[in-house]
C-alpha atoms as a PDB file:
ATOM      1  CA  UNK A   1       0.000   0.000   0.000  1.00  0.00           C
ATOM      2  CA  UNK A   2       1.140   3.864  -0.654  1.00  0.00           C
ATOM      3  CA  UNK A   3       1.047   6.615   1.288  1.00  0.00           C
ATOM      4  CA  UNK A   4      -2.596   8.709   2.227  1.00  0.00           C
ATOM      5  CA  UNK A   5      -2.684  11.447  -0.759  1.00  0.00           C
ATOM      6  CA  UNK A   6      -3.911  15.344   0.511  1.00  0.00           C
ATOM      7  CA  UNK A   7      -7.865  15.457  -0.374  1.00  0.00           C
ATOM      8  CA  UNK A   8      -8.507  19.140   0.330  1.00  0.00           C
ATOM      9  CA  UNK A   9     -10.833  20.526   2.488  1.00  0.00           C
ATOM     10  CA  UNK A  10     -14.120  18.040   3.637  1.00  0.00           C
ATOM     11  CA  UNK A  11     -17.395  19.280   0.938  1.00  0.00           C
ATOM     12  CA  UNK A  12     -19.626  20.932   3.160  1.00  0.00           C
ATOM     13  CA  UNK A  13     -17.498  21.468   6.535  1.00  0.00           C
ATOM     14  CA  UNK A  14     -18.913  24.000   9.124  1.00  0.00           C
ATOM     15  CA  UNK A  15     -16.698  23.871  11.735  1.00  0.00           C
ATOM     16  CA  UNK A  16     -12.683  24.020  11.884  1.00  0.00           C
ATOM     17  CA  UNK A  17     -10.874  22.816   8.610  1.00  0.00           C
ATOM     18  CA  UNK A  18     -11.121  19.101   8.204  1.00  0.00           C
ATOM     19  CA  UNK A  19      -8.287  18.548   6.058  1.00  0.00           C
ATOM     20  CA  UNK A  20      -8.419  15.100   4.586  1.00  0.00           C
ATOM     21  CA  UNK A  21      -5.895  12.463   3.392  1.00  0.00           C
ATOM     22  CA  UNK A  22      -6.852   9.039   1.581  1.00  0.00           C
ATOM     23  CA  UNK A  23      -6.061   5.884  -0.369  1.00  0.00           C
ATOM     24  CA  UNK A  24      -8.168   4.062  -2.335  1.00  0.00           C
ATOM     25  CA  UNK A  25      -7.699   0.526  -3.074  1.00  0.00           C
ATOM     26  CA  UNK A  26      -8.885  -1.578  -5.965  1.00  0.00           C
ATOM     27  CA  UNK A  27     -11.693  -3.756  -4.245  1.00  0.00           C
ATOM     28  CA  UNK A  28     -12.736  -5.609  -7.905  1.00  0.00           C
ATOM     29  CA  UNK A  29     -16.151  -4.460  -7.277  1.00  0.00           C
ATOM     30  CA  UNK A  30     -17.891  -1.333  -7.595  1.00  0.00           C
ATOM     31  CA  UNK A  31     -17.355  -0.704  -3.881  1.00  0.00           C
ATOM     32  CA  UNK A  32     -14.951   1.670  -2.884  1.00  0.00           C
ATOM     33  CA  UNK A  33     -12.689   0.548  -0.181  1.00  0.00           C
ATOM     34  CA  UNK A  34      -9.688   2.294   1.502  1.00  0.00           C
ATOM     35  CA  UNK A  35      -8.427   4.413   4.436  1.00  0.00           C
ATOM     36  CA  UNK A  36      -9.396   8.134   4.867  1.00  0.00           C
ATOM     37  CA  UNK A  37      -7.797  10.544   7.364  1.00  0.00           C
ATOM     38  CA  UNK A  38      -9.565  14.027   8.045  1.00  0.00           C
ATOM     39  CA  UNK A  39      -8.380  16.825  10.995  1.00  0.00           C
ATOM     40  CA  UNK A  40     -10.422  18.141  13.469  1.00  0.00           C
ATOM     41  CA  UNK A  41     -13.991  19.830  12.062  1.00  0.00           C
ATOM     42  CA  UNK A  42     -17.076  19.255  11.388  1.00  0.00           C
ATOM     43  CA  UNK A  43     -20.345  19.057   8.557  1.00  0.00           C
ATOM     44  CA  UNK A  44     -23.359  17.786   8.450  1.00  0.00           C
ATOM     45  CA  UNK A  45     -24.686  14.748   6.287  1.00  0.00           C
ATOM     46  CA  UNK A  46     -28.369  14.828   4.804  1.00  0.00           C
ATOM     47  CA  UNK A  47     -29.839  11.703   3.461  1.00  0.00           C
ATOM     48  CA  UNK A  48     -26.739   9.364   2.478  1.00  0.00           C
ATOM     49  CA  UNK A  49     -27.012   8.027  -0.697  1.00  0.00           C
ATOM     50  CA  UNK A  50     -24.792   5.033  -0.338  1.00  0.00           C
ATOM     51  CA  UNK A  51     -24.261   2.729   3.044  1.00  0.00           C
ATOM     52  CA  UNK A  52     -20.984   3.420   4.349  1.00  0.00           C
ATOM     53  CA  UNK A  53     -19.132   0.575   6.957  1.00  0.00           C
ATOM     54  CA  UNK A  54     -15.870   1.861   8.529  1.00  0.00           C
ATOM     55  CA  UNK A  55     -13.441   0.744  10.747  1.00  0.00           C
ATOM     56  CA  UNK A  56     -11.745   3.669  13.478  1.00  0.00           C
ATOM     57  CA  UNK A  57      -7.968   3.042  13.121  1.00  0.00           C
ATOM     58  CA  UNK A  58      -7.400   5.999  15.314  1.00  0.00           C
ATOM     59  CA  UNK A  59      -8.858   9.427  16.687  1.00  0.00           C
ATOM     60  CA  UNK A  60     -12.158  10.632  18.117  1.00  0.00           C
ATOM     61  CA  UNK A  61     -15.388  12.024  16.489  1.00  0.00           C
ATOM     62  CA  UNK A  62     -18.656  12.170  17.368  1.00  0.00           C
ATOM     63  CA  UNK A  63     -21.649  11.292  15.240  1.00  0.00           C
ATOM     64  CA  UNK A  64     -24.936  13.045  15.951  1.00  0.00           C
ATOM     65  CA  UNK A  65     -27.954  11.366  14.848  1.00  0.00           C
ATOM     66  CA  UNK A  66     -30.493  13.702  13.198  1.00  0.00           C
ATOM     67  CA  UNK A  67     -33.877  11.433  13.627  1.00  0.00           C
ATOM     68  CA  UNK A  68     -32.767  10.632  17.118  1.00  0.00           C
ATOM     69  CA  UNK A  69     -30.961  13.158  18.469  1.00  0.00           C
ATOM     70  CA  UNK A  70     -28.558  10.480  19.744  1.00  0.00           C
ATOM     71  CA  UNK A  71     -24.776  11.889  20.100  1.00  0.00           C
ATOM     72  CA  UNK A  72     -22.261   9.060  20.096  1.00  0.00           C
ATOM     73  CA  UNK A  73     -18.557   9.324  20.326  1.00  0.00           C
ATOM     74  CA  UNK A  74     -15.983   6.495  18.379  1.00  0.00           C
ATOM     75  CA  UNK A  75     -12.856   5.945  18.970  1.00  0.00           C
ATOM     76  CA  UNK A  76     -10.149   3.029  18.001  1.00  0.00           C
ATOM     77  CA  UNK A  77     -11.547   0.150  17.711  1.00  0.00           C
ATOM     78  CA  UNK A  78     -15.118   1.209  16.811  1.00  0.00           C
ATOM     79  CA  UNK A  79     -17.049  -0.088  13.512  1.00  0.00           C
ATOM     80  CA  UNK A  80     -19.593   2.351  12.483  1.00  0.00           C
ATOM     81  CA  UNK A  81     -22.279   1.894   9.936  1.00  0.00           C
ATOM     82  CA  UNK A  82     -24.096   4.637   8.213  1.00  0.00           C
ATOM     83  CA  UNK A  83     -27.061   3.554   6.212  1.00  0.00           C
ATOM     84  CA  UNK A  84     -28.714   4.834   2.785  1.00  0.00           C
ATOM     85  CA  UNK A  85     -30.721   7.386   3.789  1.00  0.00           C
ATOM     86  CA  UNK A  86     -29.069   8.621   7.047  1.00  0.00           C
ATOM     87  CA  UNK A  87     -28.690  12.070   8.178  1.00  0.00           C
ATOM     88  CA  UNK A  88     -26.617  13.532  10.658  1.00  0.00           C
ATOM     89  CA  UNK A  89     -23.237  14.824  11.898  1.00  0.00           C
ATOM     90  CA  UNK A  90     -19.557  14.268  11.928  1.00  0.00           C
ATOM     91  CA  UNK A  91     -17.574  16.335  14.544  1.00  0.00           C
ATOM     92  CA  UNK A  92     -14.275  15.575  14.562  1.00  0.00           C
ATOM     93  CA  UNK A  93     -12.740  15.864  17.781  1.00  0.00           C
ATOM     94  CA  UNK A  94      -8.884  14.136  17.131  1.00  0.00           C
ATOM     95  CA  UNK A  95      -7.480  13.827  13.963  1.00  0.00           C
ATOM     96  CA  UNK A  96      -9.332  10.571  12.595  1.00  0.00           C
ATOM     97  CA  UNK A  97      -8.013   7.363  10.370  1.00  0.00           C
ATOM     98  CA  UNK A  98     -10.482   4.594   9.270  1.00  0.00           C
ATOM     99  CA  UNK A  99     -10.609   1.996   6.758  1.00  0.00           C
ATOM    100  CA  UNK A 100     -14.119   2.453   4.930  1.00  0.00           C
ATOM    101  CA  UNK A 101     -16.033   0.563   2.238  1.00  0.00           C
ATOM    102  CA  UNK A 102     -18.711   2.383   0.851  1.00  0.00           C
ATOM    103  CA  UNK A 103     -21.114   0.865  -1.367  1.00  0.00           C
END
């Protein structure tokens, strides 16, 4: 594997300046697959339109929950999933790595 290439700035970030760093693997579907790095910030997320699993390799966020109000906090270790269709927040509180397949 090669080293996480500069993204930019996160599309739609409201809060601090979530840079972000990723690589992209070749998963031989049309998922995409690979880690993704992003400083401290935040945005919102309105209806998802792909399912998103990830992995927390390191960092802290915390995902707010717009239909529930429900504020959770992940750290190393965590697996998150974020359905089709979700809506919410991503606060990032510690410069965040995860392995992700979104499909």
């Amino acid at each position: 594997m090669g080293d996480l290439e500069p993204s930019g700035q996160r599309a739609g970030a409201d809060s601090g300046d979530p840079q972000l760093r990723t690589l992209s693997a070749e998963s031989g579907t049309e998922a995409q697959v690979g880690i993704w790095e992003c400083e401290p910030g935040g945005w919102p997320i309105v209806n998802r339109r792909d399912t998103e699993t990830c992995y927390i390799i390191s960092g802290r966020a915390r995902i707010t929950d717009d239909a529930t109000g429900r504020v959770v906090e992940v750290g190393a270790g965590d697996f998150v999933i974020l359905p089709r269709g979700w809506s919410g927040r991503w606060d990032v509180i510690e410069t965040i790595r995860k392995a992700y397949t979104v499909f």
